[in-house]
C-alpha atoms as a PDB file:
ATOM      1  CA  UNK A   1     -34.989  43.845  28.260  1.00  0.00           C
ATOM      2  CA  UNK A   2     -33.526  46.914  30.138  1.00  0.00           C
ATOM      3  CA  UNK A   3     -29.809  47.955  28.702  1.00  0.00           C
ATOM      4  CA  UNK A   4     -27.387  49.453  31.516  1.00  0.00           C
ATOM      5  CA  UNK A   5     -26.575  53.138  30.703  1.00  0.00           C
ATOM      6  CA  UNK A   6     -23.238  52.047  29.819  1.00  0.00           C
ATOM      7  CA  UNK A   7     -24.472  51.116  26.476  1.00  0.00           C
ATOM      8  CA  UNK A   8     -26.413  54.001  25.725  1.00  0.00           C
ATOM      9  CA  UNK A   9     -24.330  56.751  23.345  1.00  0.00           C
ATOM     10  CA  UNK A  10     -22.136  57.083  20.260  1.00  0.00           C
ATOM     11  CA  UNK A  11     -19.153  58.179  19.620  1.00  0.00           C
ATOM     12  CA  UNK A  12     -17.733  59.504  16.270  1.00  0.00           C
ATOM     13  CA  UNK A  13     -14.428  57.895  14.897  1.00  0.00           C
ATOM     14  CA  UNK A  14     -13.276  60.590  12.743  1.00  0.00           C
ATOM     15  CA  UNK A  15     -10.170  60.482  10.530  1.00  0.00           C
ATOM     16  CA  UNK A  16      -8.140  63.115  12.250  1.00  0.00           C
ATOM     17  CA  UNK A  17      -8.129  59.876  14.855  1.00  0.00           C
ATOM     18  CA  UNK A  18      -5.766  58.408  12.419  1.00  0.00           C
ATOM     19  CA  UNK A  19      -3.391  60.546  14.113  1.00  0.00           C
ATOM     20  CA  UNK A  20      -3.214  58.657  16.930  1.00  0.00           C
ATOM     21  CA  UNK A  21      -3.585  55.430  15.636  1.00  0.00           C
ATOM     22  CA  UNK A  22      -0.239  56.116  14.355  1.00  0.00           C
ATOM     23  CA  UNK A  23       1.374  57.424  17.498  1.00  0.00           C
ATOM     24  CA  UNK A  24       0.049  54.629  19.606  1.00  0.00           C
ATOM     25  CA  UNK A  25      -0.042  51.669  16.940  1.00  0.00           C
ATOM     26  CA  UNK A  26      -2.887  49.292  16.992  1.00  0.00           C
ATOM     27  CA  UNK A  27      -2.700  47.326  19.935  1.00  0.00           C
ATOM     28  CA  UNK A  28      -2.896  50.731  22.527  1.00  0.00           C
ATOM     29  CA  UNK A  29      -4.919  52.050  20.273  1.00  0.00           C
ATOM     30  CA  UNK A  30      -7.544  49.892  20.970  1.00  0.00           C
ATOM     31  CA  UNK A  31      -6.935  49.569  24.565  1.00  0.00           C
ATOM     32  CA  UNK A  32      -7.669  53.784  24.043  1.00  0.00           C
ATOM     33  CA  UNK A  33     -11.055  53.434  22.217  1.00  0.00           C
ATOM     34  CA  UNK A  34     -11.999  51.150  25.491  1.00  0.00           C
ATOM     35  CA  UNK A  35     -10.567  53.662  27.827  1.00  0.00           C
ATOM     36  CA  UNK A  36     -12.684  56.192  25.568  1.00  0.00           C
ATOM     37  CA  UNK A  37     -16.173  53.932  26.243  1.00  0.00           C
ATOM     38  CA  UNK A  38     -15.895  53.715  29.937  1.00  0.00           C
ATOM     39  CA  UNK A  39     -15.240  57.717  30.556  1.00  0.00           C
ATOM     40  CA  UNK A  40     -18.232  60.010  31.335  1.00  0.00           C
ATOM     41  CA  UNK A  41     -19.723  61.763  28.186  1.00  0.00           C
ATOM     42  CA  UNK A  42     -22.411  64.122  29.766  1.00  0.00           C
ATOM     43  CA  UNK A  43     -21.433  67.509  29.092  1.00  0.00           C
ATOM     44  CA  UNK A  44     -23.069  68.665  32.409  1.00  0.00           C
ATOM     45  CA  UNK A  45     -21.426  66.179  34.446  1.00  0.00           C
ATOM     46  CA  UNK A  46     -18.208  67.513  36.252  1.00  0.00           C
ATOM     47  CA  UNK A  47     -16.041  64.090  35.719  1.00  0.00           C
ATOM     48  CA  UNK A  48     -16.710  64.842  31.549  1.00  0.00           C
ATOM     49  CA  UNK A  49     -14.115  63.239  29.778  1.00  0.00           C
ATOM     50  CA  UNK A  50     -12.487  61.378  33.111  1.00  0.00           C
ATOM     51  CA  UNK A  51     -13.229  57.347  33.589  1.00  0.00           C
ATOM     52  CA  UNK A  52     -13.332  56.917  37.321  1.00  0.00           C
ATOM     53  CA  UNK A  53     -13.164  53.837  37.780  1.00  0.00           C
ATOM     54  CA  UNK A  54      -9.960  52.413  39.733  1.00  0.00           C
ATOM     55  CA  UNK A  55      -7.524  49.722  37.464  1.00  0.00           C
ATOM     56  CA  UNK A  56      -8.754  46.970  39.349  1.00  0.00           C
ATOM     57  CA  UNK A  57     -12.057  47.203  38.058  1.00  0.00           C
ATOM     58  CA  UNK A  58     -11.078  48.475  34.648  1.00  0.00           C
ATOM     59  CA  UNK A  59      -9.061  45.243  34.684  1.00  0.00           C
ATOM     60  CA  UNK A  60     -12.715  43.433  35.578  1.00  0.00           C
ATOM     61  CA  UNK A  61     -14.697  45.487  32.750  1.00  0.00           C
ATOM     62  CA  UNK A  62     -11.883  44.674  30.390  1.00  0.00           C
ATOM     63  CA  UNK A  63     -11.282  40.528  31.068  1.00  0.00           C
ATOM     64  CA  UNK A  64      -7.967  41.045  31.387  1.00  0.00           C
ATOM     65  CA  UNK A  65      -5.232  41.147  34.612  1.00  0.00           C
ATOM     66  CA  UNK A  66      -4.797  44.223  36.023  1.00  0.00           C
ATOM     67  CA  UNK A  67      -0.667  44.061  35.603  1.00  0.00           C
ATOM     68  CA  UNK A  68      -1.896  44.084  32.070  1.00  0.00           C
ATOM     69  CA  UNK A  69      -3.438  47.234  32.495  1.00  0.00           C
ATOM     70  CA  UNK A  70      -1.108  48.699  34.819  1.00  0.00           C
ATOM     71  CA  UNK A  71       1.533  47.776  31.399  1.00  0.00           C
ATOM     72  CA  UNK A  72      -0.935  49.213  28.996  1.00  0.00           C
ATOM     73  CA  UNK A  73      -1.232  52.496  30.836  1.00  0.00           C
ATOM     74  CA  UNK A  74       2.270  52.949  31.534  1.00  0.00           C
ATOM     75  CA  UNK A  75       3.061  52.082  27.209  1.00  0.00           C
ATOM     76  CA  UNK A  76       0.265  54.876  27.162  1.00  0.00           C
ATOM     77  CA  UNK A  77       2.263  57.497  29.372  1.00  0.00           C
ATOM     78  CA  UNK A  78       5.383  56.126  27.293  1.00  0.00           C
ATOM     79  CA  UNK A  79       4.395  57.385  24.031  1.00  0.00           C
ATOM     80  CA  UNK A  80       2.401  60.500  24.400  1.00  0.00           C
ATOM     81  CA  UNK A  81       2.407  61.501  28.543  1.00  0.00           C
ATOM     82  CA  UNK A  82      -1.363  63.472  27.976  1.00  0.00           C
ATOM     83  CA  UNK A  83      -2.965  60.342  26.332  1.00  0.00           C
ATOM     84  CA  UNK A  84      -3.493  59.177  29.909  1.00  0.00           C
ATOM     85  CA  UNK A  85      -3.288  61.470  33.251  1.00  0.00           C
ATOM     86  CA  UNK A  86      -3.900  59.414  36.226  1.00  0.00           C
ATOM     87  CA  UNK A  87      -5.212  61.110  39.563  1.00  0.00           C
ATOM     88  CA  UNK A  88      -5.742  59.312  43.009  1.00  0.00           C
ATOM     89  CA  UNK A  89      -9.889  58.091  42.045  1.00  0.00           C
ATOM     90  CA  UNK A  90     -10.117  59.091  38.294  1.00  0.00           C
ATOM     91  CA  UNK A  91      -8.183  59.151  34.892  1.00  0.00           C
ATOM     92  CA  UNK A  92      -8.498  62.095  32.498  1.00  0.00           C
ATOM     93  CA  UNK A  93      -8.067  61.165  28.858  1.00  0.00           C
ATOM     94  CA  UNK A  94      -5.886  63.611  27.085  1.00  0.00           C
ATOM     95  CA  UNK A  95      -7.561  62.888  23.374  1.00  0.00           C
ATOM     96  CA  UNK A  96     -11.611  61.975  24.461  1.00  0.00           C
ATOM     97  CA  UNK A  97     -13.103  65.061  22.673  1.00  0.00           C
ATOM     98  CA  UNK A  98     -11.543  63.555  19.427  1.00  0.00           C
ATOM     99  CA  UNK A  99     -14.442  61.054  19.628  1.00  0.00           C
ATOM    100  CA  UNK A 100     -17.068  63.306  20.015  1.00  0.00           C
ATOM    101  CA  UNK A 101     -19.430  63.728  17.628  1.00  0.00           C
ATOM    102  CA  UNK A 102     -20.023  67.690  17.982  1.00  0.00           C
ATOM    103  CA  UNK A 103     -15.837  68.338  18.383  1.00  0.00           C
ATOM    104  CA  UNK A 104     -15.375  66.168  15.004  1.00  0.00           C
ATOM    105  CA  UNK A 105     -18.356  67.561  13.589  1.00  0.00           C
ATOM    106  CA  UNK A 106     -15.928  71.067  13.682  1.00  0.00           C
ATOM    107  CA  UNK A 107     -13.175  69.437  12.935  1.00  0.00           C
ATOM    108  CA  UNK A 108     -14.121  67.113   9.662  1.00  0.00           C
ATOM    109  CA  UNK A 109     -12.515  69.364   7.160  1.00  0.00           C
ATOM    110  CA  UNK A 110      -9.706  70.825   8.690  1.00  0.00           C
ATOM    111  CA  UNK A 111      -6.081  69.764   7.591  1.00  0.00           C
ATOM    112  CA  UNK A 112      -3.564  69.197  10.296  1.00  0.00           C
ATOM    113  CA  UNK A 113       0.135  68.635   9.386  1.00  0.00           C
ATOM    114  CA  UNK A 114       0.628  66.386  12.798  1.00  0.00           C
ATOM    115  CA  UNK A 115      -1.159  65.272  15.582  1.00  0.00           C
ATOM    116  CA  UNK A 116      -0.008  68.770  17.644  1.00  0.00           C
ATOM    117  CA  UNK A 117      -1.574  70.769  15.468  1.00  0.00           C
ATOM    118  CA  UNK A 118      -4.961  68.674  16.052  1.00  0.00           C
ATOM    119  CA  UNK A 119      -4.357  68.223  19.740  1.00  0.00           C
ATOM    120  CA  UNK A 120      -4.575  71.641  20.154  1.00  0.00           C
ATOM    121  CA  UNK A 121      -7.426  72.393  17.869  1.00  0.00           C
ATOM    122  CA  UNK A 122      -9.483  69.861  19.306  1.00  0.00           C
ATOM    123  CA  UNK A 123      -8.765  71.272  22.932  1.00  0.00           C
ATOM    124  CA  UNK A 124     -10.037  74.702  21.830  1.00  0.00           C
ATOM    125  CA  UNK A 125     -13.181  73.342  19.804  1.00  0.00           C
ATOM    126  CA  UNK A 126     -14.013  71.345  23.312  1.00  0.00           C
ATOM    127  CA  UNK A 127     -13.501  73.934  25.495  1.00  0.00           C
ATOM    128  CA  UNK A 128     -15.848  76.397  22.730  1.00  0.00           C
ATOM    129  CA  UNK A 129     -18.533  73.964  23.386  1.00  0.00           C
ATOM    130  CA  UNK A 130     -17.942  73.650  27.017  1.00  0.00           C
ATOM    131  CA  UNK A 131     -18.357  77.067  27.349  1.00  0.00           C
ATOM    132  CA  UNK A 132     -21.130  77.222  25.282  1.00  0.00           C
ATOM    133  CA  UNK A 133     -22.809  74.217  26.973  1.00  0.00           C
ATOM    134  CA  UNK A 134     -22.280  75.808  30.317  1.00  0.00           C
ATOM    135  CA  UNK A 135     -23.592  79.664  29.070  1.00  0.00           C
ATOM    136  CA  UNK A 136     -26.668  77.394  27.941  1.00  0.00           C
ATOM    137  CA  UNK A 137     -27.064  75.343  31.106  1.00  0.00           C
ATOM    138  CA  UNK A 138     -27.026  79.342  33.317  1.00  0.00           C
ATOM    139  CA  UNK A 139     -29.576  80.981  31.002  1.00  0.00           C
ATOM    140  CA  UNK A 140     -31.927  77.823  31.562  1.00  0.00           C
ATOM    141  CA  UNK A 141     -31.303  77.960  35.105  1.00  0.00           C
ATOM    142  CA  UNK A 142     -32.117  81.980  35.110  1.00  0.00           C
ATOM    143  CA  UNK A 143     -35.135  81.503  33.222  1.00  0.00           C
ATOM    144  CA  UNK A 144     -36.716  78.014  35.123  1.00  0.00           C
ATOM    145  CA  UNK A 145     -37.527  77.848  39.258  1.00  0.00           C
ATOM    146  CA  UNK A 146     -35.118  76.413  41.535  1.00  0.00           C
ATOM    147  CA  UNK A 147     -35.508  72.589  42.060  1.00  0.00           C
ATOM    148  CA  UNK A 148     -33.712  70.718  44.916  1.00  0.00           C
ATOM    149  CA  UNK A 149     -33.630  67.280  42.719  1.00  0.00           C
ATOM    150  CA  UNK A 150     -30.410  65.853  41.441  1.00  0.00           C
ATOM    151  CA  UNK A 151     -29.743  64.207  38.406  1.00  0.00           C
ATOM    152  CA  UNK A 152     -28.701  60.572  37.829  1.00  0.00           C
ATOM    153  CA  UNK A 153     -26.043  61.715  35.211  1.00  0.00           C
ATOM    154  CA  UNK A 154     -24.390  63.968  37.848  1.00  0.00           C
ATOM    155  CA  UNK A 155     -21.276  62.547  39.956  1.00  0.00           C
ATOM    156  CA  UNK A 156     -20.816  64.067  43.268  1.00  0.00           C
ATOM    157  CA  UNK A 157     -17.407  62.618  43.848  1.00  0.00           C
ATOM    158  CA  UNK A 158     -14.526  64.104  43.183  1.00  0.00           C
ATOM    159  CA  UNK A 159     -10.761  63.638  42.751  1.00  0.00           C
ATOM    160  CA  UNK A 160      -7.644  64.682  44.683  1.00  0.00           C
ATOM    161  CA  UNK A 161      -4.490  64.523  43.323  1.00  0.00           C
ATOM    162  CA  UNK A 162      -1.141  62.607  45.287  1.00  0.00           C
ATOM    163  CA  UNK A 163      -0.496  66.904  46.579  1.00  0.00           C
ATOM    164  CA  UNK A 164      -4.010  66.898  48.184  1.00  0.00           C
ATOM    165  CA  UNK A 165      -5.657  69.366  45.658  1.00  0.00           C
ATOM    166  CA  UNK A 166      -8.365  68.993  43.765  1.00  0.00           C
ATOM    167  CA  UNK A 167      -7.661  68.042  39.861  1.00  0.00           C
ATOM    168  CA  UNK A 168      -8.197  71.005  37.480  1.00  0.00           C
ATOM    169  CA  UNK A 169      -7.059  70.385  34.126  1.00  0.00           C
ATOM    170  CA  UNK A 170      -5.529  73.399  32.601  1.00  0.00           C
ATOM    171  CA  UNK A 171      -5.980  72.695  28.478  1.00  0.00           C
ATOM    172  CA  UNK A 172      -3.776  75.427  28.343  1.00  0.00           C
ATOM    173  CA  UNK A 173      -1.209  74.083  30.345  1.00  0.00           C
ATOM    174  CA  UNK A 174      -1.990  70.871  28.386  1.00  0.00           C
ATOM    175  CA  UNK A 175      -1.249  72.471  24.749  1.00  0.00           C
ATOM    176  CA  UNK A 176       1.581  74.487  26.047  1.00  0.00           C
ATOM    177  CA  UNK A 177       3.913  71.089  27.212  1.00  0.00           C
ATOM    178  CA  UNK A 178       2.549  69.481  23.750  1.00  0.00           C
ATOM    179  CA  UNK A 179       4.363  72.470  21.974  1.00  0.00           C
ATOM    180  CA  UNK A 180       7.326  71.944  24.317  1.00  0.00           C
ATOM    181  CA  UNK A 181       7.574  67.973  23.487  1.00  0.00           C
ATOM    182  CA  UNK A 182       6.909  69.050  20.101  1.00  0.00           C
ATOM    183  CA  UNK A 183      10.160  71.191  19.885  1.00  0.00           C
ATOM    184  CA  UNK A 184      11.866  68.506  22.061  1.00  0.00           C
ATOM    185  CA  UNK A 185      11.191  65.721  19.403  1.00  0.00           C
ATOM    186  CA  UNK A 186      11.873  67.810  16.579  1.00  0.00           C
ATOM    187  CA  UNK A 187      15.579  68.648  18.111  1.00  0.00           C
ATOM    188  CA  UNK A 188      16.330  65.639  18.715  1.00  0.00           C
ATOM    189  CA  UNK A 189      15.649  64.561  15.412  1.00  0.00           C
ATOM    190  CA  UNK A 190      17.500  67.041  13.884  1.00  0.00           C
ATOM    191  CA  UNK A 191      20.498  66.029  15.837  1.00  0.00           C
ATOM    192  CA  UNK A 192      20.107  62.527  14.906  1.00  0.00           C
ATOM    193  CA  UNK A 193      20.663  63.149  11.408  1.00  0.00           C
END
């Protein structure tokens, strides 16, 4: 018996995941490990870390309504705005390098005070390894002769946001309005007491 690609991989559930098992409590954090197993985890592939797949048929994959998952996303946004970042045809997943096995691999020892601190780290570790990856990926291609075939792994489509632009994810935009909701938070907390 043949298994559909979409059962082939791992992922690593680290403890640093804790994290955001405590920001998004149990129920949405489950709903996030299945977000987590339908996005793209092939490095090369230019949708890596985005599920495209529309809410209709997430609602399909999942057995459930799709107001359900239209609720779930929006309880998502709710809590922590960069655990979900919906474009027109994909979703980007603010925390998928968490449950990769090479980013945790770099991050197993490390001691973060909050789940900032290992938001960011975990951005630059993925974005070290993307860059390596892709360094790797050009020497190959220096070094081996042209070929005109196309990979089954790679995803010519692409997504364009409500503007008309095409989606680039700046991490460091990313990190930089964590550290701003970070400071927010911690104001108004300080105020509250």
């Amino acid at each position: 018996m043949n298994i559909d690609k979409g059962y082939h991989g791992n992922l690593c559930l680290s403890r640093q995941s804790k994290f955001l098992l405590q920001e998004l409590g149990c129920d949405l954090y489950g709903f996030y490990l299945a977000l987590v197993m339908e996005a793209i985890w092939y490095r090369k592939n230019k949708n890596f870390g985005r599920i495209m797949m529309t809410q209709e048929e997430l609602a399909i994959k999942f057995n459930m309504d799709q107001a359900t998952i239209s609720r779930k996303f929006k309880a998502l946004e709710n809590r922590n705005r960069y655990c979900v970042i919906r474009h027109k045809r994909s979703i980007t997943l603010g925390f998928f390098p968490l449950f990769l096995q090479d980013v945790a691999s770099k991050m197993h020892s490390k001691n973060y005070a909050n789940w900032h601190e290992l938001y960011a780290d975990m951005h630059r570790i993925n974005a070290e390894l993307q860059e390596n990856y892709a360094i790797l990926q050009d020497n190959r291609t220096q070094n081996t002769p042209q070929s005109l075939k196309s990979s089954s792994n790679d995803n010519d489509s692409f997504s364009v946001n409500s503007y008309g632009n095409t989606d680039e994810i700046n991490i460091d935009e990313i990190i930089e309005g964590i550290e701003r909701e970070r400071i927010i938070k911690e104001r108004e907390n300080e105020q509250n007491k």
